[in-house]
N, C-alpha and C. Protein backbone atom coordinates (compact mmCIF):
# COMPACT_ATOMS: atom_id res chain seq x y z
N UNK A 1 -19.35 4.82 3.56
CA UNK A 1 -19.18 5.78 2.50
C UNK A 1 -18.17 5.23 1.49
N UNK A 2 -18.45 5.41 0.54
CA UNK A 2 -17.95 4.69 -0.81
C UNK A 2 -16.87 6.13 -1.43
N UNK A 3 -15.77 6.14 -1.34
CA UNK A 3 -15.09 7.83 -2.37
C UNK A 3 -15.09 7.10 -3.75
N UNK A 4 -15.21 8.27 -4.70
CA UNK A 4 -15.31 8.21 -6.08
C UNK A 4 -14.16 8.98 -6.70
N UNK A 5 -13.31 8.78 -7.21
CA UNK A 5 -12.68 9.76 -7.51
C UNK A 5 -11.92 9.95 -8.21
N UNK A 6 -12.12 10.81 -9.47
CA UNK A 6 -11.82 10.51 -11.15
C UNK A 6 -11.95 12.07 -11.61
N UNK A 7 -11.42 12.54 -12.41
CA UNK A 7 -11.08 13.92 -13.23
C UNK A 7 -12.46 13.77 -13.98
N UNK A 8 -12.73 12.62 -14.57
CA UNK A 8 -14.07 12.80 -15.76
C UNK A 8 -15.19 12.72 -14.67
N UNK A 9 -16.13 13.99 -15.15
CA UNK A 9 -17.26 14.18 -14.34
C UNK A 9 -18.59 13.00 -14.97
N UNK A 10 -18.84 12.73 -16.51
CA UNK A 10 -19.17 11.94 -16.59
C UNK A 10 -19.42 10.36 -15.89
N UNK A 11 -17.56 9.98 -15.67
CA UNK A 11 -17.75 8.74 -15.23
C UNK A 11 -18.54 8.48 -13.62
N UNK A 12 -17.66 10.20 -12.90
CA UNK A 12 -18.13 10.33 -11.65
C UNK A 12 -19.44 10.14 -11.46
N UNK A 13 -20.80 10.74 -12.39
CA UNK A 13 -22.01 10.59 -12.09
C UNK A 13 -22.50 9.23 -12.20
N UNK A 14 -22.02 9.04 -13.58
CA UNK A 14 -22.61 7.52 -13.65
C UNK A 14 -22.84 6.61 -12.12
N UNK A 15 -21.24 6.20 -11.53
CA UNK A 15 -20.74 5.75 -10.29
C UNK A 15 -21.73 6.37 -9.32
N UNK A 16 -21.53 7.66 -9.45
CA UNK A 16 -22.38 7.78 -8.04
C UNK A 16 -23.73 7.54 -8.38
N UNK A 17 -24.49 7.65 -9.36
CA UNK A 17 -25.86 6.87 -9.27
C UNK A 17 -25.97 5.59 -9.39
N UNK A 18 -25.06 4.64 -10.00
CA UNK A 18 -25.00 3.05 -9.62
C UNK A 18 -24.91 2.94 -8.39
N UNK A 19 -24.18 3.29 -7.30
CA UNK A 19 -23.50 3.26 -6.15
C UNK A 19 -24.49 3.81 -5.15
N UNK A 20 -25.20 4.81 -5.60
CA UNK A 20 -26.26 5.26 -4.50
C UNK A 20 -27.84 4.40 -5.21
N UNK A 21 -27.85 4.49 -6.18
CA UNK A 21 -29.03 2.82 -6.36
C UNK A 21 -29.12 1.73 -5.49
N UNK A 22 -28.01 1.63 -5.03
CA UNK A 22 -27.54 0.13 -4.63
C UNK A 22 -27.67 0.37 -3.41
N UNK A 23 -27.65 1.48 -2.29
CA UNK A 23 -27.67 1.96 -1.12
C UNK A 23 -26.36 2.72 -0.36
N UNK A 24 -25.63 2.72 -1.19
CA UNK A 24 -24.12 3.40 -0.51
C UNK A 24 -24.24 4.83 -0.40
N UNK A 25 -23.72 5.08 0.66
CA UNK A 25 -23.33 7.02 0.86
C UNK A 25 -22.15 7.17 -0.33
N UNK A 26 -22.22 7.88 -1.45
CA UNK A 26 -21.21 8.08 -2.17
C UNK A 26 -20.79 9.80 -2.00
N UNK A 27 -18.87 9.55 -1.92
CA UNK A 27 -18.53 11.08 -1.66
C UNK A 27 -18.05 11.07 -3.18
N UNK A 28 -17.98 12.00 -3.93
CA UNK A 28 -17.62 12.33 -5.48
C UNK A 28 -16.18 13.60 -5.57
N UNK A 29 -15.14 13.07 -5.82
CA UNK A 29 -13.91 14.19 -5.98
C UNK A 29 -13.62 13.92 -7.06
N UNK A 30 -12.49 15.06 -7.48
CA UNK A 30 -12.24 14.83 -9.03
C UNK A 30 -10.31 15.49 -8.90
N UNK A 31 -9.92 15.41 -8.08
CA UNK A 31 -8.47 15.56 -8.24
C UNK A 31 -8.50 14.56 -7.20
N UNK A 32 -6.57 14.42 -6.83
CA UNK A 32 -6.05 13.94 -5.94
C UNK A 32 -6.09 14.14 -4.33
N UNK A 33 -5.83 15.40 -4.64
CA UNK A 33 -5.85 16.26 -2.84
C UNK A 33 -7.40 15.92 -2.44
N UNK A 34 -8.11 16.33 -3.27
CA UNK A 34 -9.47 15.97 -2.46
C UNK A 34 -9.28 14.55 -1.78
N UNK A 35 -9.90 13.66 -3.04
CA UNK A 35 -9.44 12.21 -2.70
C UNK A 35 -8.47 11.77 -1.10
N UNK A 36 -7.37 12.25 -0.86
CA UNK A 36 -6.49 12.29 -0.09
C UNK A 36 -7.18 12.55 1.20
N UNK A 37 -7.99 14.02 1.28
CA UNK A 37 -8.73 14.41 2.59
C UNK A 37 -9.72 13.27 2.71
N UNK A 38 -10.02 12.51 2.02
CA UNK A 38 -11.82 11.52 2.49
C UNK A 38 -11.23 10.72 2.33
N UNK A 39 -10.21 10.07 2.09
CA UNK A 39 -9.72 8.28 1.76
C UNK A 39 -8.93 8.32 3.56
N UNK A 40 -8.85 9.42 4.21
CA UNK A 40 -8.38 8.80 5.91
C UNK A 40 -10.10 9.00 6.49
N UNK A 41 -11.12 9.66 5.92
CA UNK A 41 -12.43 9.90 7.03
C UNK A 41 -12.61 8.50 7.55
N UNK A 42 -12.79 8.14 9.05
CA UNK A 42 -13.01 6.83 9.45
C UNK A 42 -14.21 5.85 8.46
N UNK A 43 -15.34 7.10 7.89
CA UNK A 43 -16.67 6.70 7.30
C UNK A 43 -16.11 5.80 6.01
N UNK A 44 -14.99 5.91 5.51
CA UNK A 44 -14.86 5.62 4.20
C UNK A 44 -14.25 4.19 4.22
N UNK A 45 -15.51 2.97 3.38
CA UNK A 45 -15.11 1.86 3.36
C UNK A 45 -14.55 1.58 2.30
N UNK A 46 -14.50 2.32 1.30
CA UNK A 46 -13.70 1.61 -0.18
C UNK A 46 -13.55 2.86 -1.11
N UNK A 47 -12.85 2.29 -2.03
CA UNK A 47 -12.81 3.99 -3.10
C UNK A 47 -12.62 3.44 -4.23
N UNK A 48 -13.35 3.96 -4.93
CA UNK A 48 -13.06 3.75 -6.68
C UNK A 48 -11.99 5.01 -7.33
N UNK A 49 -10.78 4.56 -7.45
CA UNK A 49 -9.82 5.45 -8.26
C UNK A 49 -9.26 5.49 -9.48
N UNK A 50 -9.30 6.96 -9.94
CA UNK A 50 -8.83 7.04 -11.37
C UNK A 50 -6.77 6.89 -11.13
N UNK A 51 -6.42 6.23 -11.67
CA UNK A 51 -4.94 6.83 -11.82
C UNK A 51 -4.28 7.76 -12.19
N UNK A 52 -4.56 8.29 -13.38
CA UNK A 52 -4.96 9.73 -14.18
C UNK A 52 -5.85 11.02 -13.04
N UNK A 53 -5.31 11.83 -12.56
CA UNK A 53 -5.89 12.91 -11.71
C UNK A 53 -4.99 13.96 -11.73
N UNK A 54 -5.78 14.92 -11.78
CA UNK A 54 -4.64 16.41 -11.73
C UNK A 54 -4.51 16.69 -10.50
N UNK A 55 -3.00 16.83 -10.00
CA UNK A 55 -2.48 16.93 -8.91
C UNK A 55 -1.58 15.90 -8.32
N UNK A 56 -2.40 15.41 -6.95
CA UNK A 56 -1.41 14.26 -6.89
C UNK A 56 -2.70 13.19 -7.95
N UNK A 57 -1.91 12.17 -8.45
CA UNK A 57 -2.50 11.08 -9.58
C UNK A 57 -2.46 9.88 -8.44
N UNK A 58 -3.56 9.10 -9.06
CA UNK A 58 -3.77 7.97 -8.25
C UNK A 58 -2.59 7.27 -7.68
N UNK A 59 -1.17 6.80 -8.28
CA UNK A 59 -0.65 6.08 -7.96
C UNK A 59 0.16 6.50 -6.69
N UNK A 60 0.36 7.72 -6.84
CA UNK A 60 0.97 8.75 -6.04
C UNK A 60 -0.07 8.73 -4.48
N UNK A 61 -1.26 8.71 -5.00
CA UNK A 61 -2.26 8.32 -3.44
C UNK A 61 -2.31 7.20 -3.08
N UNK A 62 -2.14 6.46 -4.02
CA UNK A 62 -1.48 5.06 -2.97
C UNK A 62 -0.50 4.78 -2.64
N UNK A 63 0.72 5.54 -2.91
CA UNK A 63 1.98 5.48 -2.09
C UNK A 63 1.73 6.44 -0.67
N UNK A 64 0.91 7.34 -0.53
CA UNK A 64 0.53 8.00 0.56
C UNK A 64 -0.13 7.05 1.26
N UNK A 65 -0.89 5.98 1.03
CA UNK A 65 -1.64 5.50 1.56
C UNK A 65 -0.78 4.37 2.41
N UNK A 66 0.10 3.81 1.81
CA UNK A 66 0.69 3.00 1.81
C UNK A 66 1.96 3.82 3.56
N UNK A 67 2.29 4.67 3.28
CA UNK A 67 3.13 5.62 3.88
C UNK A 67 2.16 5.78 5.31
N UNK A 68 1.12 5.97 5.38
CA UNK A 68 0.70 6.27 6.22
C UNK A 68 -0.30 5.45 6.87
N UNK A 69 0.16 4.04 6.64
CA UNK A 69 -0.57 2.76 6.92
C UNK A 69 -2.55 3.10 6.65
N UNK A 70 -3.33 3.68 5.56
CA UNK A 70 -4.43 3.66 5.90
C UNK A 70 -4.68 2.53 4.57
N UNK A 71 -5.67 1.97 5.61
CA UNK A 71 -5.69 0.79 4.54
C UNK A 71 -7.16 0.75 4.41
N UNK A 72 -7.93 1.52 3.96
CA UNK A 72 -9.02 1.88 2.89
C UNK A 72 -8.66 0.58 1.72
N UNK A 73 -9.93 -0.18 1.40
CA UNK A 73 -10.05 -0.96 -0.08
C UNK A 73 -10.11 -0.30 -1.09
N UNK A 74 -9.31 -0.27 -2.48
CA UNK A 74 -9.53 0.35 -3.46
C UNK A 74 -9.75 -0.10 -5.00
N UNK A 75 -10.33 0.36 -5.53
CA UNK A 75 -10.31 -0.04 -6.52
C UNK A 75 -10.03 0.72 -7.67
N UNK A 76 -8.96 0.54 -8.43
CA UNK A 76 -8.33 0.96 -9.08
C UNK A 76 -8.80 1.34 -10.51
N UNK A 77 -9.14 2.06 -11.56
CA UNK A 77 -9.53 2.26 -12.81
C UNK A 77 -8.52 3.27 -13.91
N UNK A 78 -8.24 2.51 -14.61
CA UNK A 78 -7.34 3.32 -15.59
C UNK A 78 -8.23 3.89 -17.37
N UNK A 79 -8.07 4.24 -17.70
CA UNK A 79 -8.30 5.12 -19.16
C UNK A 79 -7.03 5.03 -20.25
N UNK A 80 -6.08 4.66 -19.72
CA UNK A 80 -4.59 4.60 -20.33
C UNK A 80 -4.12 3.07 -20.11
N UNK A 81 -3.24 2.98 -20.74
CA UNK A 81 -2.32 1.99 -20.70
C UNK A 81 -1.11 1.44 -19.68
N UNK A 82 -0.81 3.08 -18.88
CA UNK A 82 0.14 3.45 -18.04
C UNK A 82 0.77 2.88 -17.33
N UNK A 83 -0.29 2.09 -16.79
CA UNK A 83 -0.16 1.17 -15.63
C UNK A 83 -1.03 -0.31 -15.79
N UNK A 84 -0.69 -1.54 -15.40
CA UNK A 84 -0.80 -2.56 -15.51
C UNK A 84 -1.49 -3.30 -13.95
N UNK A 85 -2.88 -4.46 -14.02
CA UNK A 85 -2.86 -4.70 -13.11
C UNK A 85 -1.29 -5.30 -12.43
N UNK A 86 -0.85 -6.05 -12.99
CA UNK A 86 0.71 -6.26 -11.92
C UNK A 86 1.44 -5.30 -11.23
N UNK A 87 1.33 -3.99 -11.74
CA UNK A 87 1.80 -3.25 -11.19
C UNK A 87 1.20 -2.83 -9.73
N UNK A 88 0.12 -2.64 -10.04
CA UNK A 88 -0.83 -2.08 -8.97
C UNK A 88 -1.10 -3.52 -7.90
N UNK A 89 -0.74 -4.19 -8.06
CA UNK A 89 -0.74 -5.71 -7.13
C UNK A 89 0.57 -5.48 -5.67
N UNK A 90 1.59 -4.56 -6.14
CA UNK A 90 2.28 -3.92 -5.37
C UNK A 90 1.61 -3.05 -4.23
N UNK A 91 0.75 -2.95 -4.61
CA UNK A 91 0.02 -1.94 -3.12
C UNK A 91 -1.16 -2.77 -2.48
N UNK A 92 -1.01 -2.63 -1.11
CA UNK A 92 -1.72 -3.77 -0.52
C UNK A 92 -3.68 -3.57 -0.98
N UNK A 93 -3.44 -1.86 -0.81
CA UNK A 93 -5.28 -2.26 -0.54
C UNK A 93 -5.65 -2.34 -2.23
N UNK A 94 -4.84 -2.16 -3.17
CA UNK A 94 -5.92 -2.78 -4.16
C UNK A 94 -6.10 -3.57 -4.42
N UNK A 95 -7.69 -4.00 -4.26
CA UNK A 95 -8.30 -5.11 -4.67
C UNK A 95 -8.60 -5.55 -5.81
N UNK A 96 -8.95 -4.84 -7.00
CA UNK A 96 -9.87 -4.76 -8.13
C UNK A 96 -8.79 -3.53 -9.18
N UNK A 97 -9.25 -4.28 -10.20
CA UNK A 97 -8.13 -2.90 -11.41
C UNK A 97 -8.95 -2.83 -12.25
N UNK A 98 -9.55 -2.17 -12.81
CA UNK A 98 -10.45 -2.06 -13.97
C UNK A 98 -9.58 -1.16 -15.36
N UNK A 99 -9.59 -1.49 -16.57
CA UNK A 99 -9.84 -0.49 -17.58
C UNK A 99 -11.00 -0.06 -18.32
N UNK A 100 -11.17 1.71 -18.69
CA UNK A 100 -12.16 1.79 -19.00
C UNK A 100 -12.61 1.46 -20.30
N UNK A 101 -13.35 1.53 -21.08
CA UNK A 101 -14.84 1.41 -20.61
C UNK A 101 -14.64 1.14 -19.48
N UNK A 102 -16.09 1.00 -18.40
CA UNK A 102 -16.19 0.31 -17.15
C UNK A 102 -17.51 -0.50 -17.32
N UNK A 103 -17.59 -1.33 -16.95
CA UNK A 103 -19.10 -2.21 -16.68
C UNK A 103 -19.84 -1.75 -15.21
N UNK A 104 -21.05 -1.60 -15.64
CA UNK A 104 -21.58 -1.03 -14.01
C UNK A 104 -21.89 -2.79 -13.27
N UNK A 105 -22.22 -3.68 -13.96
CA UNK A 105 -22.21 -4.68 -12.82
C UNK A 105 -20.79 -4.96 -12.30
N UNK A 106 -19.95 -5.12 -13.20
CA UNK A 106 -18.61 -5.52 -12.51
C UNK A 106 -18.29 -4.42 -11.57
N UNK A 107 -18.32 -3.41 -11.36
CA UNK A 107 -17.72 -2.37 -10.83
C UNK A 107 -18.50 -2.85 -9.73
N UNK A 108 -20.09 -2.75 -9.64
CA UNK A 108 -20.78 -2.89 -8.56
C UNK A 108 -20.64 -4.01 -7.73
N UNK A 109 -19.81 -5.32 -8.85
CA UNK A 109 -19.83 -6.24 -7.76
C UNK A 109 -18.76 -6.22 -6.95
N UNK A 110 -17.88 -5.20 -7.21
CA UNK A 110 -16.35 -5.26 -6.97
C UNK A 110 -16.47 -4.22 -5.41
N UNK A 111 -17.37 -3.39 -5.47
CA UNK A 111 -17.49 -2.52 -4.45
C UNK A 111 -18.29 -3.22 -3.26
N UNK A 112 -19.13 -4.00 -3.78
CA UNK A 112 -20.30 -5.23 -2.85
C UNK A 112 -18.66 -6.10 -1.95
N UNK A 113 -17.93 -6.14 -2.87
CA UNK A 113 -17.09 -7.54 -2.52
C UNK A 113 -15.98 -6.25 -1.38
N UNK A 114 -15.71 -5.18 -1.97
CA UNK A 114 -14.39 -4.70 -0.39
C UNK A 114 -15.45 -3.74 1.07
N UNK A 115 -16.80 -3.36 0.39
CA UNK A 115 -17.71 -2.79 0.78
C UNK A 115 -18.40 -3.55 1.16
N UNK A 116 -19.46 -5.16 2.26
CA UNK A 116 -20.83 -5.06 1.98
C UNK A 116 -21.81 -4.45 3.12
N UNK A 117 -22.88 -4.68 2.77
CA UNK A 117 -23.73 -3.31 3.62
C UNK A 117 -23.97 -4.25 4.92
C-alpha cells in the first residue's frame, strides 16, 4: 500500500490514478493525523507527502516518524519554498523531494524505486 497524502484533492486524484494504473493499493488522506494513523499500518510500503497539511504538517510527521523509529520510505513534495531538499536529507526515510508542479513519470519512478512490486 502506497499513502498519499496532501491537502489538494486535485493532486491526490491525479496520484492515486497514476499509482493504481501502475498496480499499487493506494490509501488517499488529506491532513496530517490521518496520514499519521496509515504511515505505522504494517501494509504501508512508501508515502508520497505534502509538507504543507492542516494539522500536524509534513515535517512535523516526520519528526514523529523519526521518534518512533517507523521507517516507512517517503517521498517528500512541497508547493512552497519552505523547505529545501537539504533540509529534508536530515530525516532518514526520505528518499525523493519533489517540487510542485509534479511529473507523473518521475514521481512514478520514485515510488517503483522505495516501493517495487
Amino acid at each position: 500500500m502506497i499513502l498519499v497524502a496532501d491537502d489538494d484533492k486535485v493532486i491526490t486524484q491525479l496520484l492515486r490514478t497514476l499509482l493504481e494504473e501502475a498496480g499499487y493499493e493506494v490509501v488517499v488522506v488529506h491532513d496530517g493525523e490521518q496520514a499519521y494513523e496509515h504511515i505505522k499500518n504494517p501494509k504501508c510500503k512508501g508515502a508520497i507527502l505534502d509538507i504543507r497539511m492542516p494539522g500536524v504538517n509534513g515535517a512535523e510527521l516526520l519528526m514523529l516518524m523519526a521518534a518512533e523509529h517507523v521507517k516507512v520510505p517517503v517521498i517528500v513534495v512541497a508547493g512552497f519554498p519552505d523547505f529545501d531538499e537539504e533540509e529534508m536529507k536530515q530525516f532518514p526515510n526520505v528518499k525523493r523531494f519533489f517540487h510542485k508542479p509534479l511529473y507523473p513519470e518521475e514521481v512514478l519512478g520514485a515510488v517503483k524505486a522505495i516501493a517495487p512490486k
